[in-house]
Protein backbone atom coordinates (compact mmCIF):
# COMPACT_ATOMS: atom_id res chain seq x y z
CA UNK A 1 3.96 8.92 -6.89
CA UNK A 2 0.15 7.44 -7.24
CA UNK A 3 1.34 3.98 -5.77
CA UNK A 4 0.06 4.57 -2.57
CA UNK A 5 -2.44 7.03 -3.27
CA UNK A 6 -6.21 6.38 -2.32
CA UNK A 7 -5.32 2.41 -0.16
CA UNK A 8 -7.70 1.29 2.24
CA UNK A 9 -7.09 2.41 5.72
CA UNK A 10 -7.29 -0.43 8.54
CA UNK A 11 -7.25 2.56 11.59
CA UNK A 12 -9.03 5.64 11.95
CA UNK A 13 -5.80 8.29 11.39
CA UNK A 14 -6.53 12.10 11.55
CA UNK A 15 -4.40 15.07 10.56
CA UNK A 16 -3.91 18.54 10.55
CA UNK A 17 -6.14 20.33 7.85
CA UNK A 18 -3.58 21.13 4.85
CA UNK A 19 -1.98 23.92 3.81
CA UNK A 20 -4.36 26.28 2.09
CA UNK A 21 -7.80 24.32 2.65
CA UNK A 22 -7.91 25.56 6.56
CA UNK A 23 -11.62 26.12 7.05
CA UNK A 24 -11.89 29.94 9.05
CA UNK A 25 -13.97 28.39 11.72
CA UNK A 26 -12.28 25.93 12.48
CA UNK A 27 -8.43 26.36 12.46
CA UNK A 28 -8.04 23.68 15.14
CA UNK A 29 -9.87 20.94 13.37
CA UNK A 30 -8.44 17.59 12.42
CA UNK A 31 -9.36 15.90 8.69
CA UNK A 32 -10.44 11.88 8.89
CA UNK A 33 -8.89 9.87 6.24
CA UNK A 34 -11.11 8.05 4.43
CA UNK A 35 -8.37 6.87 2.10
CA UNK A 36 -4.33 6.42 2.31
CA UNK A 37 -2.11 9.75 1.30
CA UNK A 38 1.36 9.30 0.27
CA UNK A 39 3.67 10.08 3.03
CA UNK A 40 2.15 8.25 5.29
CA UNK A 41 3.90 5.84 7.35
CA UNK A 42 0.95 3.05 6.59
CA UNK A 43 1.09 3.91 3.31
CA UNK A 44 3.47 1.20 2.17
CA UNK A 45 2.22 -1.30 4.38
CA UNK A 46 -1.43 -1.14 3.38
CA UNK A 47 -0.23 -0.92 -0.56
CA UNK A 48 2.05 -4.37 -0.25
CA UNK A 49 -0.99 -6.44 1.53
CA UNK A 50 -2.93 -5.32 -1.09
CA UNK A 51 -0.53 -6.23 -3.53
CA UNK A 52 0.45 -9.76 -1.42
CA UNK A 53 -3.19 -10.58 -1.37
CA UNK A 54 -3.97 -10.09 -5.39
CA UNK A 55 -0.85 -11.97 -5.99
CA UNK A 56 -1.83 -14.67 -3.86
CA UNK A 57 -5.12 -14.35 -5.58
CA UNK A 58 -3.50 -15.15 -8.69
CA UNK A 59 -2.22 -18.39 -7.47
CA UNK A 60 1.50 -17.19 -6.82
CA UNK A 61 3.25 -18.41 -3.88
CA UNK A 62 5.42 -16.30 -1.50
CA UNK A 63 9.19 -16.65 -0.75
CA UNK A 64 9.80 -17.64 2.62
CA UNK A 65 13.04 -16.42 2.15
CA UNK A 66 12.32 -12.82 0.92
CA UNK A 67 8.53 -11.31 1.48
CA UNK A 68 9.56 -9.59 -2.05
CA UNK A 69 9.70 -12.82 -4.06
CA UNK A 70 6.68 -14.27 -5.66
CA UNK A 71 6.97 -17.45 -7.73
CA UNK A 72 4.32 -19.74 -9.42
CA UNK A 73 5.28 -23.28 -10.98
CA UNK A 74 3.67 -24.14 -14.75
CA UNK A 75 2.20 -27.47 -15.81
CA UNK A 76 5.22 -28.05 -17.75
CA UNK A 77 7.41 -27.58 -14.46
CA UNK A 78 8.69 -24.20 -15.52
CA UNK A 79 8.37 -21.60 -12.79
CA UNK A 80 7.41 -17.58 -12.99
CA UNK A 81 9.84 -15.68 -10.35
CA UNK A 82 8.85 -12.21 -9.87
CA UNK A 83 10.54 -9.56 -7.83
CA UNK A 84 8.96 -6.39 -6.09
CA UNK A 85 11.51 -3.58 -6.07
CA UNK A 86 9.74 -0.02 -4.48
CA UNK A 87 11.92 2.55 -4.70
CA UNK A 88 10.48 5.28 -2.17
CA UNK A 89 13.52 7.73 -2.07
C-alpha cells in the first residue's frame, strides 16, 4: 500500500481536510498536497514515470509493444526481460 505513497506531484491538487484533522476555524478549508496520497487518480501515473525514468536510467530499453516490458541486451548477447505487474485491486 506504500507504492504510491509520498510521489512527486506535477499539479497543484487540493482536498478536503480529512476525517478527524478538521481544524475548528476553518471547516471549509482545502489541504495542498505537497506529496502524492494513495487513492489518487495521479497516483499511478506519477509512480510509473518515476519508475520508467530510473529504469531508463539504468540503461533498460522500453517495449514498444507493451509500456510494461523493459528489456536490456548483455555483452554476451543475452538479454534481461522484466515485467511490471501492479496489482491495485
Amino acid at each position: 500500500k506504500t507504492a504510491f505513497l509520498h510521489g512527486e506531484l506535477e499539479e497543484e491538487i487540493y482536498m478536503t481536510q480529512p476525517e478527524g484533522y478538521t481544524d475548528a476555524g476553518g471547516r471549509n478549508w482545502v489541504c495542498k498536497l505537497n506529496k502524492s496520497l494513495y487513492g489518487l487518480k495521479q497516483s499511478p501515473r506519477q509512480w510509473y514515470k518515476r519508475f520508467d525514468s530510473f529504469m531508463r536510467r539504468q540503461k533498460y530499453t522500453r517495449s514498444k509493444y507493451d509500456n510494461c516490458v523493459y528489456l536490456q541486451k548483455l555483452h554476451d548477447g543475452s538479454f534481461i526481460y522484466l515485467l511490471l505487474y501492479v496489482d491495485d485491486m
